[in-house]
N, C-alpha and C. Protein backbone atom coordinates (compact mmCIF):
# COMPACT_ATOMS: atom_id res chain seq x y z
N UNK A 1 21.87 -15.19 2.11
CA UNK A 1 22.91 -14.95 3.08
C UNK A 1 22.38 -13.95 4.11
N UNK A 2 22.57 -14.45 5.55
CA UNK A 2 22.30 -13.13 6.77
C UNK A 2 23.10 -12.08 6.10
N UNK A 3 22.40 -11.15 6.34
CA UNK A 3 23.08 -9.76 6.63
C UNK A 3 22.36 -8.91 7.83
N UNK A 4 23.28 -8.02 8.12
CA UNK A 4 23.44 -7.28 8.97
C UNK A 4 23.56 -5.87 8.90
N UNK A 5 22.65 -4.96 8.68
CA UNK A 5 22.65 -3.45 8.67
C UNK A 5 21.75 -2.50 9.31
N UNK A 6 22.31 -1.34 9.76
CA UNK A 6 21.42 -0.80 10.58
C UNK A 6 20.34 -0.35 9.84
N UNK A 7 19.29 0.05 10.60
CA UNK A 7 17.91 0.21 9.58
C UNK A 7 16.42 -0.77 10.08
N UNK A 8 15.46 -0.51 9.07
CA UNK A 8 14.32 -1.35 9.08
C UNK A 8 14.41 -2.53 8.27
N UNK A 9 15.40 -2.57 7.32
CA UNK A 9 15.13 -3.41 6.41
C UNK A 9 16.53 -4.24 6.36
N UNK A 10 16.88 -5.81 6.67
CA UNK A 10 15.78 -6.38 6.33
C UNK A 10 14.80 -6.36 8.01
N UNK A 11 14.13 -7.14 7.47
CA UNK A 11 12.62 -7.71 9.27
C UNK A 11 13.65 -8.80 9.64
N UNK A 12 13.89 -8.62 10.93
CA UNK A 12 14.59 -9.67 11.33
C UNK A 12 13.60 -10.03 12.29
N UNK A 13 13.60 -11.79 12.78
CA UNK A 13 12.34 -12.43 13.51
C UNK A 13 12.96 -13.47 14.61
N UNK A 14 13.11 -13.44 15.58
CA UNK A 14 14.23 -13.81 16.45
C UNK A 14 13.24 -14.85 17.62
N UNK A 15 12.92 -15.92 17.16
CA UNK A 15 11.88 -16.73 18.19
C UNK A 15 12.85 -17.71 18.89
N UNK A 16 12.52 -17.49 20.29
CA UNK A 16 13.20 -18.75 21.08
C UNK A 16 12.34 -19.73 21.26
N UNK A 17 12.92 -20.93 21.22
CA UNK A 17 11.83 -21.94 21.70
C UNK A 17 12.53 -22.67 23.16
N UNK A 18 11.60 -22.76 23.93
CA UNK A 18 12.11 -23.25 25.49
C UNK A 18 11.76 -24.96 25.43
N UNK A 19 12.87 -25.67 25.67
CA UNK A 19 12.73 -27.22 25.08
C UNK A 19 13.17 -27.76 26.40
N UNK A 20 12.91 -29.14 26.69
CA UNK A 20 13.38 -30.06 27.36
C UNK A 20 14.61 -30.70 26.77
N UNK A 21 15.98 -30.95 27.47
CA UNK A 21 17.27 -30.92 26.67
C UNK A 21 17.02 -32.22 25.91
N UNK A 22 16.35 -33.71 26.33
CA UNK A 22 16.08 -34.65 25.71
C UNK A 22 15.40 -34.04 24.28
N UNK A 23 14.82 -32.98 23.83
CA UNK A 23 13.94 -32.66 22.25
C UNK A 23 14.32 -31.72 22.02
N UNK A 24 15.51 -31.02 22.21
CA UNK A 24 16.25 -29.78 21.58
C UNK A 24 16.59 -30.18 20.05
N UNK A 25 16.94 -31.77 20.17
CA UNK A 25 17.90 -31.87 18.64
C UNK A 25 15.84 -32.38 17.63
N UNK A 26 15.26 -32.59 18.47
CA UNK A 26 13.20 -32.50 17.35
C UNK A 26 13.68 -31.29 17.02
N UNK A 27 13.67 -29.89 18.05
CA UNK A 27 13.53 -28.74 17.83
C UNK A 27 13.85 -28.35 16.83
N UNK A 28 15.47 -28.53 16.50
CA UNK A 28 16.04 -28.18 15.30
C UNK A 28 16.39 -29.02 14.03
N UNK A 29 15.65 -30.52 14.25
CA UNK A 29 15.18 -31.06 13.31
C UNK A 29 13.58 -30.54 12.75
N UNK A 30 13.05 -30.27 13.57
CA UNK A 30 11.79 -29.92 12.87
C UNK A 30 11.67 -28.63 11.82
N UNK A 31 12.34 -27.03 12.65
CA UNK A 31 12.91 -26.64 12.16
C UNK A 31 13.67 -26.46 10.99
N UNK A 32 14.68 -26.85 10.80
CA UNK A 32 14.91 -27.22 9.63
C UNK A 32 14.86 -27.51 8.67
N UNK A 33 13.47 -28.87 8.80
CA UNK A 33 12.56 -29.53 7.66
C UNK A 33 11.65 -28.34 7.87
N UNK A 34 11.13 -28.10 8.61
CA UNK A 34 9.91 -26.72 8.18
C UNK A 34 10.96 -25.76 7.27
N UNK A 35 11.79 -25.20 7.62
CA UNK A 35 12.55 -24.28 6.74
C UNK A 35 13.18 -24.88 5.50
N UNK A 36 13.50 -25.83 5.26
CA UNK A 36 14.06 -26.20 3.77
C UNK A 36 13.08 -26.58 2.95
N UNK A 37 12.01 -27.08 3.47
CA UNK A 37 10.81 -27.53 2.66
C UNK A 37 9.44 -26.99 2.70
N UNK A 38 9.67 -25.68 3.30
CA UNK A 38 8.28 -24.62 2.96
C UNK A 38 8.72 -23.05 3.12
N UNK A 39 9.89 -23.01 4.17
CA UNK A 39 9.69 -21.05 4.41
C UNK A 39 10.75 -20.71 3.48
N UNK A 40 11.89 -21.58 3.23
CA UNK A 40 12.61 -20.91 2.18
C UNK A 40 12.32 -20.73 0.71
N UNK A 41 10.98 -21.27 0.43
CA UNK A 41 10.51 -21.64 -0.89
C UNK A 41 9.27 -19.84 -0.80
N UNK A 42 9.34 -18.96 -0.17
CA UNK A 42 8.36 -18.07 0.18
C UNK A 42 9.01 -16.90 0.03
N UNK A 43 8.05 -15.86 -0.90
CA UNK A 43 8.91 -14.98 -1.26
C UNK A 43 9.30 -13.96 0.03
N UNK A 44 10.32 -13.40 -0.12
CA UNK A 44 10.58 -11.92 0.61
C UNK A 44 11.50 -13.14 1.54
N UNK A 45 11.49 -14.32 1.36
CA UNK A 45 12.59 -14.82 2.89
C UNK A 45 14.03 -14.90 2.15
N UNK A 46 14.83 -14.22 3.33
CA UNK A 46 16.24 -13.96 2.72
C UNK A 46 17.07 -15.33 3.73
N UNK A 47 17.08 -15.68 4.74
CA UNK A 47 17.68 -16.27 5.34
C UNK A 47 16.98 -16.83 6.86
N UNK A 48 17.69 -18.06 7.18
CA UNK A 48 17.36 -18.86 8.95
C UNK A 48 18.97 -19.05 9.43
N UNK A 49 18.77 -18.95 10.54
CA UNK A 49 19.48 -19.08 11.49
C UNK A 49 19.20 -20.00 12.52
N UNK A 50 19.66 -21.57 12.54
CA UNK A 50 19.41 -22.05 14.04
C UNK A 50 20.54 -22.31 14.77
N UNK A 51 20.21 -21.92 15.91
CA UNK A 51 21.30 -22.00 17.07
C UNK A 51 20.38 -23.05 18.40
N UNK A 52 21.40 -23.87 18.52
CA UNK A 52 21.13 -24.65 19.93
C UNK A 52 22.09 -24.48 21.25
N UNK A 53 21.23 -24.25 22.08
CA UNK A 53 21.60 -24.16 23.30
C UNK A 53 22.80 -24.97 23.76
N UNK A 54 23.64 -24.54 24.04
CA UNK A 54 24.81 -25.62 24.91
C UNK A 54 24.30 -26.35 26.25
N UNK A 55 23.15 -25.86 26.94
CA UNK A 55 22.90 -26.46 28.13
C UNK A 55 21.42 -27.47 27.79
N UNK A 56 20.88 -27.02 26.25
CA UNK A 56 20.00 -27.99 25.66
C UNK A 56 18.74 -27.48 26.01
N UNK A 57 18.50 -26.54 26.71
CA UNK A 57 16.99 -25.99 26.89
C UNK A 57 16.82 -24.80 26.01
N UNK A 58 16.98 -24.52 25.11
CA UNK A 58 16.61 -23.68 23.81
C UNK A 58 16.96 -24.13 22.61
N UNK A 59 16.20 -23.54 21.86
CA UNK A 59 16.87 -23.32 20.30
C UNK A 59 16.36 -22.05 19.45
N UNK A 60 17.04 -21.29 19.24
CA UNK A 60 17.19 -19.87 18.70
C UNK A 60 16.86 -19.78 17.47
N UNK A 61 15.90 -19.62 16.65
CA UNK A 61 16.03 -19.26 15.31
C UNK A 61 15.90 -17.75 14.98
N UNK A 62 16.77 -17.15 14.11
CA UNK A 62 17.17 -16.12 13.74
C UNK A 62 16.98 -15.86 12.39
N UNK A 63 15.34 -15.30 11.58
CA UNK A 63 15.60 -15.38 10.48
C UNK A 63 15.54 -13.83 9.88
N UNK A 64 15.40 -13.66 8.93
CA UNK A 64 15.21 -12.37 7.98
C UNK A 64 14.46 -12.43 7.17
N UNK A 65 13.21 -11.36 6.36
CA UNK A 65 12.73 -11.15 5.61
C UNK A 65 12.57 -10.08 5.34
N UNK A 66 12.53 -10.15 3.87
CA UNK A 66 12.50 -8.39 2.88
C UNK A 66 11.67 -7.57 3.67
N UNK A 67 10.29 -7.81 4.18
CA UNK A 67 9.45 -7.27 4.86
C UNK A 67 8.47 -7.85 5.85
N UNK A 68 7.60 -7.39 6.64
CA UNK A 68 6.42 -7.95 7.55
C UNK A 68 5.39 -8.69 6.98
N UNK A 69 4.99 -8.26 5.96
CA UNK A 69 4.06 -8.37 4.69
C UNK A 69 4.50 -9.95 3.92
N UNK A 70 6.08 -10.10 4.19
CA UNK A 70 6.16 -11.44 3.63
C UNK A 70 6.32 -12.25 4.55
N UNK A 71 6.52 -12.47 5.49
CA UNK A 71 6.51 -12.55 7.20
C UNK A 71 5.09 -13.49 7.35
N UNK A 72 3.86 -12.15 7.01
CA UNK A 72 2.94 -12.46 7.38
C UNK A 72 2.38 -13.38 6.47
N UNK A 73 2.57 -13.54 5.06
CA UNK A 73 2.08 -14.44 4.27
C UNK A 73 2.62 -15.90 4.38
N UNK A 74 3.89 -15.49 4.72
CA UNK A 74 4.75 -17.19 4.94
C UNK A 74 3.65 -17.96 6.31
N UNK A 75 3.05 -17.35 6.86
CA UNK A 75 2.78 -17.89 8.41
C UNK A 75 1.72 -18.08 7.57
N UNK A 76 0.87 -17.81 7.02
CA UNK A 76 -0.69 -17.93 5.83
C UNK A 76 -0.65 -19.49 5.61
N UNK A 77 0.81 -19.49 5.14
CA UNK A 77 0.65 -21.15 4.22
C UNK A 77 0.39 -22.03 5.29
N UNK A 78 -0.93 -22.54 4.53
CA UNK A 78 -0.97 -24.07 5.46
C UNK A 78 -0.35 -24.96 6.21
N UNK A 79 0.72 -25.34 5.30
CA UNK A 79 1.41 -26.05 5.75
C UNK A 79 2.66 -25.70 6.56
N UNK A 80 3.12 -24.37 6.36
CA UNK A 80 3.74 -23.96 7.83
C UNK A 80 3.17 -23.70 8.92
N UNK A 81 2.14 -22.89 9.17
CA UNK A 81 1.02 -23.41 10.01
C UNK A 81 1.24 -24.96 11.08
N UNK A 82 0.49 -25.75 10.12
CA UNK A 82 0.48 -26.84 10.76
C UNK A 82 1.84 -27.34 10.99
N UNK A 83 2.99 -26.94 10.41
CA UNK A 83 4.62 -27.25 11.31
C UNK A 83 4.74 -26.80 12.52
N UNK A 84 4.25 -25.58 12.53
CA UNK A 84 4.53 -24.63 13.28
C UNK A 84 3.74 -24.73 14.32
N UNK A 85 2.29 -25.12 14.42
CA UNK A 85 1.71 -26.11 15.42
C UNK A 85 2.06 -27.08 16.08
N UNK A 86 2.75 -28.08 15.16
CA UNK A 86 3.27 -28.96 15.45
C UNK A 86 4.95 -28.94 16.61
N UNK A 87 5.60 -28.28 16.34
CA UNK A 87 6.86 -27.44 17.13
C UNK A 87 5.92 -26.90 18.52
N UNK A 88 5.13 -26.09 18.49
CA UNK A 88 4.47 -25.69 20.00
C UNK A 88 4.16 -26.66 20.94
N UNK A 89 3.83 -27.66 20.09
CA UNK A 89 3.73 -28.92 21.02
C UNK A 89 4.75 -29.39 21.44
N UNK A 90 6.24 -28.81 21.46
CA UNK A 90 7.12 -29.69 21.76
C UNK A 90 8.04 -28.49 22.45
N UNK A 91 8.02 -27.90 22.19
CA UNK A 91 8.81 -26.87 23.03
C UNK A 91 7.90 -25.12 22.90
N UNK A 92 7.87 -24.51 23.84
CA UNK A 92 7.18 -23.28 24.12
C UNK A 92 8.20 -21.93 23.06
N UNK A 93 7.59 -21.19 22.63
CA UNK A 93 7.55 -20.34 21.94
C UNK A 93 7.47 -19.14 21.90
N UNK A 94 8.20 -18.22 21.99
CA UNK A 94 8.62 -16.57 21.86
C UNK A 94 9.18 -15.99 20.74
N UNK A 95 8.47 -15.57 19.98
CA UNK A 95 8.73 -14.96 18.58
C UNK A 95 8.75 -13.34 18.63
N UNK A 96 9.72 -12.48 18.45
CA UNK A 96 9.64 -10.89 18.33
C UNK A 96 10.43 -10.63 17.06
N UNK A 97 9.52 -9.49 16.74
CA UNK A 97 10.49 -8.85 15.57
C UNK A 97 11.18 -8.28 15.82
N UNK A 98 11.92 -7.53 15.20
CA UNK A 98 13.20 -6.68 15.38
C UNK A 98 13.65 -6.13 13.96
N UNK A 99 14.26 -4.83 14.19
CA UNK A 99 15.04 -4.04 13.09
C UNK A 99 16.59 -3.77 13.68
N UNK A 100 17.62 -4.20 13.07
CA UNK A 100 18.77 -3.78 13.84
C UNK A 100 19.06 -2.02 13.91
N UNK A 101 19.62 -2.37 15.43
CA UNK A 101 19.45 -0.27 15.61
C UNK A 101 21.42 -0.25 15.55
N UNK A 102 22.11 -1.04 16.31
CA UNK A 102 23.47 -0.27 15.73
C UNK A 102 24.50 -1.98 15.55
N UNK A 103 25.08 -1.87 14.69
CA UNK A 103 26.02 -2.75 14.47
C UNK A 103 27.68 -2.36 14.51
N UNK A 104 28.60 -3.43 14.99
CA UNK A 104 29.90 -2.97 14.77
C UNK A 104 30.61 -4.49 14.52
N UNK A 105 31.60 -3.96 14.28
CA UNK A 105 32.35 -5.35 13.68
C UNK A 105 33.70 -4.94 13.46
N UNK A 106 34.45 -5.76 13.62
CA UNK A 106 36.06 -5.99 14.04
C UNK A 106 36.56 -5.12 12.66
């Protein structure tokens, strides 16, 4: 489950991908199958988030991990790798980390 707390922990990893509106719904099909069938199977990953654009030129993934360290090993595996290759070819790519600095809520 996302969570949300101020702090370093969890690593939150917030990559946009810039798509042509015709391959927004590859985007978050690919996505998806990369995440149900390799990054969620990797330790330290707590959660994904995909969000698609209403005007169809993005798709937002929003994920979390325990740490950088598991971050960095998930990107190791081969075969996300080559997903994740595979996605650049189809829409452009901006990945930053982030720690949430203040939260509020109703």
């Amino acid at each position: 489950m996302s969570t949300i707390s101020e702090g370093g922990h969890p690593l939150t990893v917030i990559n946009v991908f810039t798509v042509t509106p015709e391959r927004q719904a590859d985007v978050v099909r690919m996505l998806s199958e990369l995440t149900e069938q390799t990054v969620r199977h990797q330790a330290g990953f707590i959660s994904t988030n995909i969000h698609a654009s209403l005007d169809g030129m993005r798709v937002v993934n929003y994920a979390q991990w325990e740490g950088r360290e598991h971050l960095e090993a998930m990107m190791a595996v081969p075969e996300a790798r080559e997903r994740m290759r595979e996605l650049t070819q189809v829409a452009a790519s901006e990945p930053h980390l982030y720690e949430v600095s203040r939260v509020y809520q109703k």
